[in-house]
N, C-alpha and C. Protein backbone atom coordinates (compact mmCIF):
# COMPACT_ATOMS: atom_id res chain seq x y z
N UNK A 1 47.59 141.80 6.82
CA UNK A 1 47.30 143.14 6.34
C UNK A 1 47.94 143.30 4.96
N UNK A 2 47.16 143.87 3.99
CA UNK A 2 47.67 144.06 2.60
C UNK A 2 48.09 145.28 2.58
N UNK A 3 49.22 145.41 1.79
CA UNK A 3 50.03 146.77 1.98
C UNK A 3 49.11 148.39 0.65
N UNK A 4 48.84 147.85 0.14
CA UNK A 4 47.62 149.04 -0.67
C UNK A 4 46.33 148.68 -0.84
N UNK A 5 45.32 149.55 -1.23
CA UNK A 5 44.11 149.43 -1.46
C UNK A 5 43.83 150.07 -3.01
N UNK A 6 43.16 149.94 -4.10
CA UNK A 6 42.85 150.15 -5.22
C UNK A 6 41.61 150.66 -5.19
N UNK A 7 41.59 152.07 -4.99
CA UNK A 7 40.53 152.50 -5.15
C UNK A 7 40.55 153.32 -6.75
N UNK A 8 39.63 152.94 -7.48
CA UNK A 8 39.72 153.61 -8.81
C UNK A 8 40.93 153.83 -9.53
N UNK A 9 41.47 153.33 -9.23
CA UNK A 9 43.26 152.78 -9.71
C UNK A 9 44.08 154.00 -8.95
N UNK A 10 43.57 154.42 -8.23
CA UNK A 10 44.41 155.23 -6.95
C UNK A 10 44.64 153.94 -6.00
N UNK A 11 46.10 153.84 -5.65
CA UNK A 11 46.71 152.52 -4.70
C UNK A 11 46.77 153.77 -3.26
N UNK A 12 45.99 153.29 -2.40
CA UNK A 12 46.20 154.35 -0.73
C UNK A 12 46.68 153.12 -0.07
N UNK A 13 47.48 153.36 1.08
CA UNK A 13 48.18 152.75 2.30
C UNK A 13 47.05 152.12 2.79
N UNK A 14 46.77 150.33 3.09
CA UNK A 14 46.41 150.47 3.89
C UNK A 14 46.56 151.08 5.61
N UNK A 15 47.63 151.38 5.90
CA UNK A 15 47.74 152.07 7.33
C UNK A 15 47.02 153.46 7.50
N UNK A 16 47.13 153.94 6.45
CA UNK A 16 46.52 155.08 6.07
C UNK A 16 44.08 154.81 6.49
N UNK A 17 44.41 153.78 6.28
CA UNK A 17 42.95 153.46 6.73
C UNK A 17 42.72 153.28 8.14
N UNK A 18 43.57 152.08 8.75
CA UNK A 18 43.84 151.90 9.91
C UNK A 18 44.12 153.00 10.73
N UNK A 19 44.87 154.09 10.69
CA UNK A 19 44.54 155.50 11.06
C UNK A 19 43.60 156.24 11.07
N UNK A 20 42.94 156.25 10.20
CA UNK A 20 41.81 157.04 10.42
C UNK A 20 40.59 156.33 11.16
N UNK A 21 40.20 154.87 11.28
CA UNK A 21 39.81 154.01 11.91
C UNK A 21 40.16 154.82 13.49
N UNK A 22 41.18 154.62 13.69
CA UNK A 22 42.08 154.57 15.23
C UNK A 22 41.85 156.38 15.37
N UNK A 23 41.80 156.99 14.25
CA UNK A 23 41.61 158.62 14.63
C UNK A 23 39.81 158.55 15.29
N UNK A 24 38.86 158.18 14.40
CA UNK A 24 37.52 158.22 14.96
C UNK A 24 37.26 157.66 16.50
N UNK A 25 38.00 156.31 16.65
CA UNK A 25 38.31 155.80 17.99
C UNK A 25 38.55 156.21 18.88
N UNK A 26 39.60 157.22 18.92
CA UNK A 26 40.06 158.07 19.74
C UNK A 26 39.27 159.61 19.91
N UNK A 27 38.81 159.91 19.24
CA UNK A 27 37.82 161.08 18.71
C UNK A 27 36.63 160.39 20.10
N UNK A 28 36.32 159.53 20.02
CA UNK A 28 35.03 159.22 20.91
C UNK A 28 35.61 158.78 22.19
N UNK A 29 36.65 158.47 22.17
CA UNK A 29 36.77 158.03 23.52
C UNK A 29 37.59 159.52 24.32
N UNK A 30 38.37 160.50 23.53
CA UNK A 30 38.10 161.74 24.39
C UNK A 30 37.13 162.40 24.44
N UNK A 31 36.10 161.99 23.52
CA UNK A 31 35.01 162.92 24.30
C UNK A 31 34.31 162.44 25.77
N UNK A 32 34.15 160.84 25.45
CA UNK A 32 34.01 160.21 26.77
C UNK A 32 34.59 160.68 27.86
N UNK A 33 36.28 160.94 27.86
CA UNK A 33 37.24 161.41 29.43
C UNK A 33 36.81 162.52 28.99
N UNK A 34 36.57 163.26 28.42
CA UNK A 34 36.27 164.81 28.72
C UNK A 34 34.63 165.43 29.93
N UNK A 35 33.99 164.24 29.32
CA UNK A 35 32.53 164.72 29.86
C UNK A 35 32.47 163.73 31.03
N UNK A 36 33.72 162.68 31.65
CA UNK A 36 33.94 162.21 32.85
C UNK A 36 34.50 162.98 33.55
N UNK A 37 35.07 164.15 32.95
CA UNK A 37 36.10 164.89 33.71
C UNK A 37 37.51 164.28 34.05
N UNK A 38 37.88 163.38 33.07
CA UNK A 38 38.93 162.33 33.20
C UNK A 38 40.46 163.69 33.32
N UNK A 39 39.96 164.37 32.41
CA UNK A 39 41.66 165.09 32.08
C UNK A 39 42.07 166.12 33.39
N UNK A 40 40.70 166.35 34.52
CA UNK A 40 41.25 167.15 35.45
C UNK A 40 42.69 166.23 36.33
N UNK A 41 42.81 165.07 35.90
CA UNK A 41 43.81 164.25 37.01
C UNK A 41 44.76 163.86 35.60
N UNK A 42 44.67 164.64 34.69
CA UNK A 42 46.15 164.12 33.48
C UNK A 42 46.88 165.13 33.69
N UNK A 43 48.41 164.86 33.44
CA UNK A 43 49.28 166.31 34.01
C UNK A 43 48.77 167.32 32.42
N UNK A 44 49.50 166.69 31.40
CA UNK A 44 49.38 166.88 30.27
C UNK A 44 48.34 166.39 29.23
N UNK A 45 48.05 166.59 29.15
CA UNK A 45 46.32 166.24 27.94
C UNK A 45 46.73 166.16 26.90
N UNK A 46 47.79 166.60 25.83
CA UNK A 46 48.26 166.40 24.82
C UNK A 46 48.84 165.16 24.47
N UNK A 47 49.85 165.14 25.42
CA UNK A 47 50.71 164.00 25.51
C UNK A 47 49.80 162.95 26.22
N UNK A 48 48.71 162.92 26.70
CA UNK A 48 48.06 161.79 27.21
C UNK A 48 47.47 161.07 26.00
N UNK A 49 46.89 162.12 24.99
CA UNK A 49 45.61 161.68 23.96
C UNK A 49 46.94 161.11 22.73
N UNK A 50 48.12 161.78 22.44
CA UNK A 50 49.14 160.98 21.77
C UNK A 50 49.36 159.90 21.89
N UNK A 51 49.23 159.26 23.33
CA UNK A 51 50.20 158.21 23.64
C UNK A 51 48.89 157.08 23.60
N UNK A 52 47.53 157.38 24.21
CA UNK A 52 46.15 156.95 23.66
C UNK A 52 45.81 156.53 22.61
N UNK A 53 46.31 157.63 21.26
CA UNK A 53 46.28 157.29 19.99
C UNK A 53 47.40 156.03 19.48
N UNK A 54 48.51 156.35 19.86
CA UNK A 54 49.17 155.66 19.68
C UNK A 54 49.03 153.58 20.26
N UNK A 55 48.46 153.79 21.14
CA UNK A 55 47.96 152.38 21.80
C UNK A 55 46.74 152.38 20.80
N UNK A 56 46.20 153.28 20.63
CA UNK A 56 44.61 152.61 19.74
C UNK A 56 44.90 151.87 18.70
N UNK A 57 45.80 153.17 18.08
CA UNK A 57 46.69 152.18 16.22
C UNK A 57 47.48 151.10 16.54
N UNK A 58 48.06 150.74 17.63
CA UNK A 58 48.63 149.45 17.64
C UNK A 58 47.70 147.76 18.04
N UNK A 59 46.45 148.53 18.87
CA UNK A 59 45.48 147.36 18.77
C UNK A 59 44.72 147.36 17.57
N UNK A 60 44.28 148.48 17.15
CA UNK A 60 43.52 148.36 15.33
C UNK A 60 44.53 147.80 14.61
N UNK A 61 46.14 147.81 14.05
CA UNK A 61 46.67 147.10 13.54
C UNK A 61 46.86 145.96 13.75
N UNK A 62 47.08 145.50 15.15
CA UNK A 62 47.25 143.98 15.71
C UNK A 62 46.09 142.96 15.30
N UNK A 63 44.73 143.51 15.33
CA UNK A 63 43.39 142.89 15.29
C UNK A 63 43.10 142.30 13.49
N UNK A 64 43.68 143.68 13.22
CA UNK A 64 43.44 143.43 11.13
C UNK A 64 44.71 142.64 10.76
N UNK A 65 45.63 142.17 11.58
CA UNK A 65 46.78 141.50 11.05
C UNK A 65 46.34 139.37 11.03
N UNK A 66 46.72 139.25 9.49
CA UNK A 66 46.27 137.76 9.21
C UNK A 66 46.85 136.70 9.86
């Protein structure tokens, strides 16, 4: 993984990509448990889709790593 990106001589994070990657990811896969009715058996739904997100960005980073 390269640590910036050069867009128009603006340098952005790559992680900053990899996040938003892992935000859309997660964006579709709660809509998926939502329209399964997945979250009637989560205590907390907040803290479920955090800790979700958080596993998504660590396999999107693991996968883009050389």
């Amino acid at each position: 993984m390269i640590g910036e990106v050069d867009i128009l001589g603006v340098f952005i994070p790559a992680l900053l990509w990899l996040m938003l990657i892992a935000y859309a990811i997660n964006l579709a896969i709660r809509k998926v448990l939502s329209h399964t009715r997945f979250y009637e058996y989560v205590w907390h739904r907040s803290i479920f889709d955090l800790g979700l997100y958080v596993i998504i960005l660590g396999v999107v980073v693991s996968l883009t790593r050389r």
